[in-house]
Structure formats: structure tokens, C-alpha cells
Protein backbone atom coordinates (compact mmCIF):
# COMPACT_ATOMS: atom_id res chain seq x y z
CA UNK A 1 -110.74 228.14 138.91
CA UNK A 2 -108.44 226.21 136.52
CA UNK A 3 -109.59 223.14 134.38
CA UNK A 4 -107.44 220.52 135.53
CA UNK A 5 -105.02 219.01 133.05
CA UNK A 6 -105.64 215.92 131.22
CA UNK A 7 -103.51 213.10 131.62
CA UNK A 8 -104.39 211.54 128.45
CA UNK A 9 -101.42 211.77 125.71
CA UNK A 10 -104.23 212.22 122.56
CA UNK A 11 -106.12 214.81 124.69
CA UNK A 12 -106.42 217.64 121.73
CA UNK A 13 -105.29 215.84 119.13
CA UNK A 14 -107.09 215.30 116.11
CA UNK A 15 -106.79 212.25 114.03
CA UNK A 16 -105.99 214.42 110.82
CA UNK A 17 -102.45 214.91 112.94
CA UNK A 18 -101.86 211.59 114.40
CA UNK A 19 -101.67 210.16 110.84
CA UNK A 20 -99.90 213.08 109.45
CA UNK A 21 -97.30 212.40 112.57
CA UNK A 22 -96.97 209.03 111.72
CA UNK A 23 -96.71 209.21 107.93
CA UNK A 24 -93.73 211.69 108.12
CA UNK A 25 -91.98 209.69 110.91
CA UNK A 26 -92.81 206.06 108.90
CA UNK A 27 -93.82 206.76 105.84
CA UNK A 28 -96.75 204.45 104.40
CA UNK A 29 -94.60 201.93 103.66
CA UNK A 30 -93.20 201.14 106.96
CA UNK A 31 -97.20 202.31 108.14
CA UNK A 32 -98.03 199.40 105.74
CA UNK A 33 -96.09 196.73 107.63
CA UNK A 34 -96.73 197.99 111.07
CA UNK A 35 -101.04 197.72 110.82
CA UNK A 36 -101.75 195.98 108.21
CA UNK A 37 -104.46 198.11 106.28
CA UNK A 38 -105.30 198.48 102.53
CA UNK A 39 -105.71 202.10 102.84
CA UNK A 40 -101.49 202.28 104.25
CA UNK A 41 -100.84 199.49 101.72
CA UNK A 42 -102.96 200.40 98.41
CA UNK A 43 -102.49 204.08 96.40
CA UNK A 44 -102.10 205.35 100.02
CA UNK A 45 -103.07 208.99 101.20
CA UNK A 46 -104.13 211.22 103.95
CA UNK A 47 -107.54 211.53 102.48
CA UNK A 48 -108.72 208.30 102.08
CA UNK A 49 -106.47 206.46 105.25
CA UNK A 50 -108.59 209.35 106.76
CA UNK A 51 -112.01 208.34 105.30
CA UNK A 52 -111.45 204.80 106.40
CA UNK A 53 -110.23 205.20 109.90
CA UNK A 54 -113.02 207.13 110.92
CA UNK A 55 -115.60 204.52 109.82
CA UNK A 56 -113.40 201.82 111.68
CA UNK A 57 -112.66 202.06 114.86
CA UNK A 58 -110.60 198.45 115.39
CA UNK A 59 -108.48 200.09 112.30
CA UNK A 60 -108.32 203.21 114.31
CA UNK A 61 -107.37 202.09 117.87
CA UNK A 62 -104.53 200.79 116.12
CA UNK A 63 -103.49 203.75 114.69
CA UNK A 64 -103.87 205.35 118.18
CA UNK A 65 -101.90 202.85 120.12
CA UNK A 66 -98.84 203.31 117.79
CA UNK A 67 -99.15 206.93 117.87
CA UNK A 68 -98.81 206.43 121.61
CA UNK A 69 -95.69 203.95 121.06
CA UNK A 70 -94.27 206.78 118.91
CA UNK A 71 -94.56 210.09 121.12
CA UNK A 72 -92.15 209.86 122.74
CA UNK A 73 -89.75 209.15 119.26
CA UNK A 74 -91.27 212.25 117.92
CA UNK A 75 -90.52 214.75 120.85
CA UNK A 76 -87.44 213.70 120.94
């Protein structure tokens, strides 16, 4: 019998890709002004915006909900 299919959009997908995602669509810049975070705002990179948003959840809801808001931007 088949597993049924998920209906949640970050089913699968690791955080490691959500940021990547969202720092080629944005940029840290533009990540910088959209959640306000030192680690998008200060000698940004993957690494440590990783580090940090795995200690912090509030920091890394936030990161989820955009990625959520952008989906549909980056299957297009």
C-alpha cells in the first residue's frame, strides 16, 4: 500500500535548501530587509545564517514562512 502524499509544501526539504533558494532568488541583501537578522545583515553566509537558524526557531519560522511566500516565484 502507498504512503499517502503530504500536503505540506516543506515536506522533504531541508533547511540547507530553503536558504540556498532564497539567497539566489533575494540575495542577502534584499534577505536582510525582508527578516531582519544579523546573520542576513552582518558578513552574511550559508554557514553561519545556517548555524543560527537552527538554534532559533522564531528566526527560523520566519525563514520558513517566506520560503512558503516564495514557492510559487521559484517554480515559476
Amino acid at each position: 500500500m502507498e504512503k499517502p502524499t503530504s500536503n505540506n509544501p516543506m515536506h522533504g526539504i531541508t533547511l540547507k535548501k530553503i536558504l540556498e533558494d532564497l539567497e539566489a532568488f533575494y540575495g542577502f541583501d534584499t534577505l536582510g530587509e525582508l527578516i531582519n537578522i544579523k546573520c542576513f545583515n552582518d558578513n552574511p553566509s550559508i554557514k553561519s545564517s545556517l548555524t543560527f537558524l537552527r538554534k532559533t526557531d522564531w528566526a527560523r519560522k520566519k525563514v520558513e514562512e517566506l520560503y512558503i511566500k516564495t514557492l510559487p516565484k521559484l517554480n515559476a
